[in-house]
C-alpha atoms as a PDB file:
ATOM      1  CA  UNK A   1      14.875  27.544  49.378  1.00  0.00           C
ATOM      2  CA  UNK A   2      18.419  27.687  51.000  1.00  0.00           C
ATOM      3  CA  UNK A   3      18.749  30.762  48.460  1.00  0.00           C
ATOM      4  CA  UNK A   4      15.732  32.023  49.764  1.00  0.00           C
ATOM      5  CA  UNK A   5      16.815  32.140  53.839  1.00  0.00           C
ATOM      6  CA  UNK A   6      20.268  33.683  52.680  1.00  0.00           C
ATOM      7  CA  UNK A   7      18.486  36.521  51.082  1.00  0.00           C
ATOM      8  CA  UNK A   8      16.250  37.004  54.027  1.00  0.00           C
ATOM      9  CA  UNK A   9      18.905  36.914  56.316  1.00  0.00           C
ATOM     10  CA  UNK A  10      21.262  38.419  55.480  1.00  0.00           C
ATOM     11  CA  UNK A  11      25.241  38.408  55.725  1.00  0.00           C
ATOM     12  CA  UNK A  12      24.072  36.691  59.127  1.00  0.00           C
ATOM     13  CA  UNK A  13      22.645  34.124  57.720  1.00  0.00           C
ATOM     14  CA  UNK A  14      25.834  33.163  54.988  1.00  0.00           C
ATOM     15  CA  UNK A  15      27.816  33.555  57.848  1.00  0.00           C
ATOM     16  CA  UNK A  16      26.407  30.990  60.152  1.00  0.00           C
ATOM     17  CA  UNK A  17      26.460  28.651  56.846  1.00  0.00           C
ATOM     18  CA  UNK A  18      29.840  29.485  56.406  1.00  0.00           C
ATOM     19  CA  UNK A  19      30.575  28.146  60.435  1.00  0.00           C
ATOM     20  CA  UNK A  20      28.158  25.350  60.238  1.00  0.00           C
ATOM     21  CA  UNK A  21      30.260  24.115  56.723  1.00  0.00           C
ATOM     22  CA  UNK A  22      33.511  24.579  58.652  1.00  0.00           C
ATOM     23  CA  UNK A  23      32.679  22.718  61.564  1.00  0.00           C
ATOM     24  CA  UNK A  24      30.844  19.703  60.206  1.00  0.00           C
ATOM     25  CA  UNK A  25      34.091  18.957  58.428  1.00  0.00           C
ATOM     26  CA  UNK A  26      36.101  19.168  61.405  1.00  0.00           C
ATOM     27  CA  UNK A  27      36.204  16.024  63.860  1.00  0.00           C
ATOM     28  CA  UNK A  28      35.411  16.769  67.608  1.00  0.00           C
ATOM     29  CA  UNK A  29      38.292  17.179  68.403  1.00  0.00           C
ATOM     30  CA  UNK A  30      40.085  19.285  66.199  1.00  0.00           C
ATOM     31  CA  UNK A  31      36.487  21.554  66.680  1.00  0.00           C
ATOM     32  CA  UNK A  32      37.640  21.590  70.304  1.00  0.00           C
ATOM     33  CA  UNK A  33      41.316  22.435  69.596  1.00  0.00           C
ATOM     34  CA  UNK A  34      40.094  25.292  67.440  1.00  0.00           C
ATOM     35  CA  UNK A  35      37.519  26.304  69.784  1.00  0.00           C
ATOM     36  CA  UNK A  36      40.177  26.622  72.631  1.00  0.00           C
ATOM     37  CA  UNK A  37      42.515  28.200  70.124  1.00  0.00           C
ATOM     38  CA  UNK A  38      40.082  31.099  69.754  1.00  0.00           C
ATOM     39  CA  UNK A  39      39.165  31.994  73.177  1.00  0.00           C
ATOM     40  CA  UNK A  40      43.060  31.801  73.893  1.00  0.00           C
ATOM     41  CA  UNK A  41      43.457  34.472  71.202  1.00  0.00           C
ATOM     42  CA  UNK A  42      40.478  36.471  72.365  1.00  0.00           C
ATOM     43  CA  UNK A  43      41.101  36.456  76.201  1.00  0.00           C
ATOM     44  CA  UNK A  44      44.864  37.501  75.307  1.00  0.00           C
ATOM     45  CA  UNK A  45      43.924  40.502  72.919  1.00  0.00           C
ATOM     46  CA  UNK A  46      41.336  41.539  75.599  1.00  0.00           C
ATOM     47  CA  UNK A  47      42.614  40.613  78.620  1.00  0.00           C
ATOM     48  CA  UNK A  48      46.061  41.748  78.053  1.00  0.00           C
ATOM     49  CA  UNK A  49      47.689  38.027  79.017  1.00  0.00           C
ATOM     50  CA  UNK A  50      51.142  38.268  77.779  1.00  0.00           C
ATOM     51  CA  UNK A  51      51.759  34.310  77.553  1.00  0.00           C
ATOM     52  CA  UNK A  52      48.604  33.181  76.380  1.00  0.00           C
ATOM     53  CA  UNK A  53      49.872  29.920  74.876  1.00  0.00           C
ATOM     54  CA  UNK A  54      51.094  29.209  78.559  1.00  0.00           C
ATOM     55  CA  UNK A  55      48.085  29.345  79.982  1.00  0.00           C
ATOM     56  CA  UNK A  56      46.368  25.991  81.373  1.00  0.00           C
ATOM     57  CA  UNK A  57      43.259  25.417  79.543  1.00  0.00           C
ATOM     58  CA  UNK A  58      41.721  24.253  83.120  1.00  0.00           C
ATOM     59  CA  UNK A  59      42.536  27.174  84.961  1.00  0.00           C
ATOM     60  CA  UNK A  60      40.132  29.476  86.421  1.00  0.00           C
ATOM     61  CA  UNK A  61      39.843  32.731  84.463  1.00  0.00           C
ATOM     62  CA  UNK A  62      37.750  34.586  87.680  1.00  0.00           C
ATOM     63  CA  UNK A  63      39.779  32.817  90.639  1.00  0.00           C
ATOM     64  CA  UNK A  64      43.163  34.032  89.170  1.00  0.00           C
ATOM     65  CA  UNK A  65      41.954  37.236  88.089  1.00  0.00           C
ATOM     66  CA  UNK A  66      42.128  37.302  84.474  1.00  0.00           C
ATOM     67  CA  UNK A  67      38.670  38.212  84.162  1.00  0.00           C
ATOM     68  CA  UNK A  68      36.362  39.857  86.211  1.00  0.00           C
ATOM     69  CA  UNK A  69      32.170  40.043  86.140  1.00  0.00           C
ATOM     70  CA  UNK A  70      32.292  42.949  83.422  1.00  0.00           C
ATOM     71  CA  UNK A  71      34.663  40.592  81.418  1.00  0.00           C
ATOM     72  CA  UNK A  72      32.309  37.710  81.923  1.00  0.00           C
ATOM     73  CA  UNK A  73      30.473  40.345  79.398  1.00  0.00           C
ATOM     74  CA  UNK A  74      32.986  40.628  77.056  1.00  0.00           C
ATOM     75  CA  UNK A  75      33.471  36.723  76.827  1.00  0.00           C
ATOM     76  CA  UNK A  76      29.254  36.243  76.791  1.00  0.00           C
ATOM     77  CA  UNK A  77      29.553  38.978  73.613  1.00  0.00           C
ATOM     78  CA  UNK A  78      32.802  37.116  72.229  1.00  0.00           C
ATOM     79  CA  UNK A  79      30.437  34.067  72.244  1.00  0.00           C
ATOM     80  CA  UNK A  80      27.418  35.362  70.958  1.00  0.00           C
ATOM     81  CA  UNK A  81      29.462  36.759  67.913  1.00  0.00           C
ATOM     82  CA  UNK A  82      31.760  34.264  67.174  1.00  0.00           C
ATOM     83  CA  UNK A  83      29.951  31.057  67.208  1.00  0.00           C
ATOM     84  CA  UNK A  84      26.558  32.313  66.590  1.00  0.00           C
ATOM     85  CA  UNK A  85      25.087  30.778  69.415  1.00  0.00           C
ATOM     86  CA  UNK A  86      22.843  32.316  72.068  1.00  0.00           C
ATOM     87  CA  UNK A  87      23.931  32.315  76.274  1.00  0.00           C
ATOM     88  CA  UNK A  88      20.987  31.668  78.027  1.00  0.00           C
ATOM     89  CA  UNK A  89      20.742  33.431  81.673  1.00  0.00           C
ATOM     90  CA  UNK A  90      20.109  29.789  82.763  1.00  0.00           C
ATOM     91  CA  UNK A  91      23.457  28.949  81.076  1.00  0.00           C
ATOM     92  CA  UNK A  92      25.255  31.501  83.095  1.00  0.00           C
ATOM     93  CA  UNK A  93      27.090  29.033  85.469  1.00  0.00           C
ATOM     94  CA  UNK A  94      30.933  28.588  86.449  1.00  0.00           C
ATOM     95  CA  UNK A  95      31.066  25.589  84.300  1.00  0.00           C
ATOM     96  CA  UNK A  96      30.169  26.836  81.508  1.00  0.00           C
ATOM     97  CA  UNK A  97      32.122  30.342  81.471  1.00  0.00           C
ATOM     98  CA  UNK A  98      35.101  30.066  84.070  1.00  0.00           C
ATOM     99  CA  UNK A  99      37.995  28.045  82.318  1.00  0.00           C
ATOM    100  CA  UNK A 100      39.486  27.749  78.446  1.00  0.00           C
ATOM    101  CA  UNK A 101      38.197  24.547  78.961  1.00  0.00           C
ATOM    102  CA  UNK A 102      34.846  25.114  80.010  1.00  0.00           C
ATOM    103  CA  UNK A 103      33.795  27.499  77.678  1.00  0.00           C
ATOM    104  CA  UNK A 104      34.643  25.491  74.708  1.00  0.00           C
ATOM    105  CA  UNK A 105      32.952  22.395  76.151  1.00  0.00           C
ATOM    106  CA  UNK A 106      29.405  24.384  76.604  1.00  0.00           C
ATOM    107  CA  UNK A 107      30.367  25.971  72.939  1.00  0.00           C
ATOM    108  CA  UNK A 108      30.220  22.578  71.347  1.00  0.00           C
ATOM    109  CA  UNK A 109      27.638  21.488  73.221  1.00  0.00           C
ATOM    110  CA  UNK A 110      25.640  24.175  72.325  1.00  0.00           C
ATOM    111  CA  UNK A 111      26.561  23.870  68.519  1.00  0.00           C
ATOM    112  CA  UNK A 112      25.383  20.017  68.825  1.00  0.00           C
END
């Protein structure tokens, strides 16, 4: 049956398997860490950040200007592709999308 749903779906579908394998092996935290680790890397390839590592995972990526509404984009589509999950328009709140911090929070959350 699994078999079956990889054939249907596609690379997609091995993919998400792939994540889903990953992560169940990791604890919490260290799915955190690595969560935070990745939208470090992506906001500093994208957002041209030249210290990346230096920046406070609590900080507020729109108040200090790192990214603006069109980047909110980028980070919704960074999301969406990375961690296979769906952002909700419901789910489009400051919490959820404004800090290092935040975003991997509502990531796990959403992978729970």
């Amino acid at each position: 049956m699994i078999d079956e749903k990889i054939s249907a779906g596609g690379d997609g579908a091995v993919e998400q398997i792939r994540r889903a394998q990953e992560n169940s092996m990791l604890s919490t935290k260290d799915r955190g860490e690595t969560c935070r680790d990745q939208i470090r890397a992506f906001l500093a390839s994208n957002f041209y950040i030249a210290d990346a590592d230096a920046l406070d995972s609590h900080t507020s990526l729109l108040d200090q200007g790192i990214v603006d509404s069109a980047g909110v984009l980028e980070v919704i589509g960074f999301i969406e592709e990375t961690f296979g999950i769906t952002v909700e328009d419901s789910e489009l709140l400051p919490e959820n999308l404004d800090s290092i911090q935040g975003i991997a929070q509502y990531i796990l959350r959403k992978q729970n």
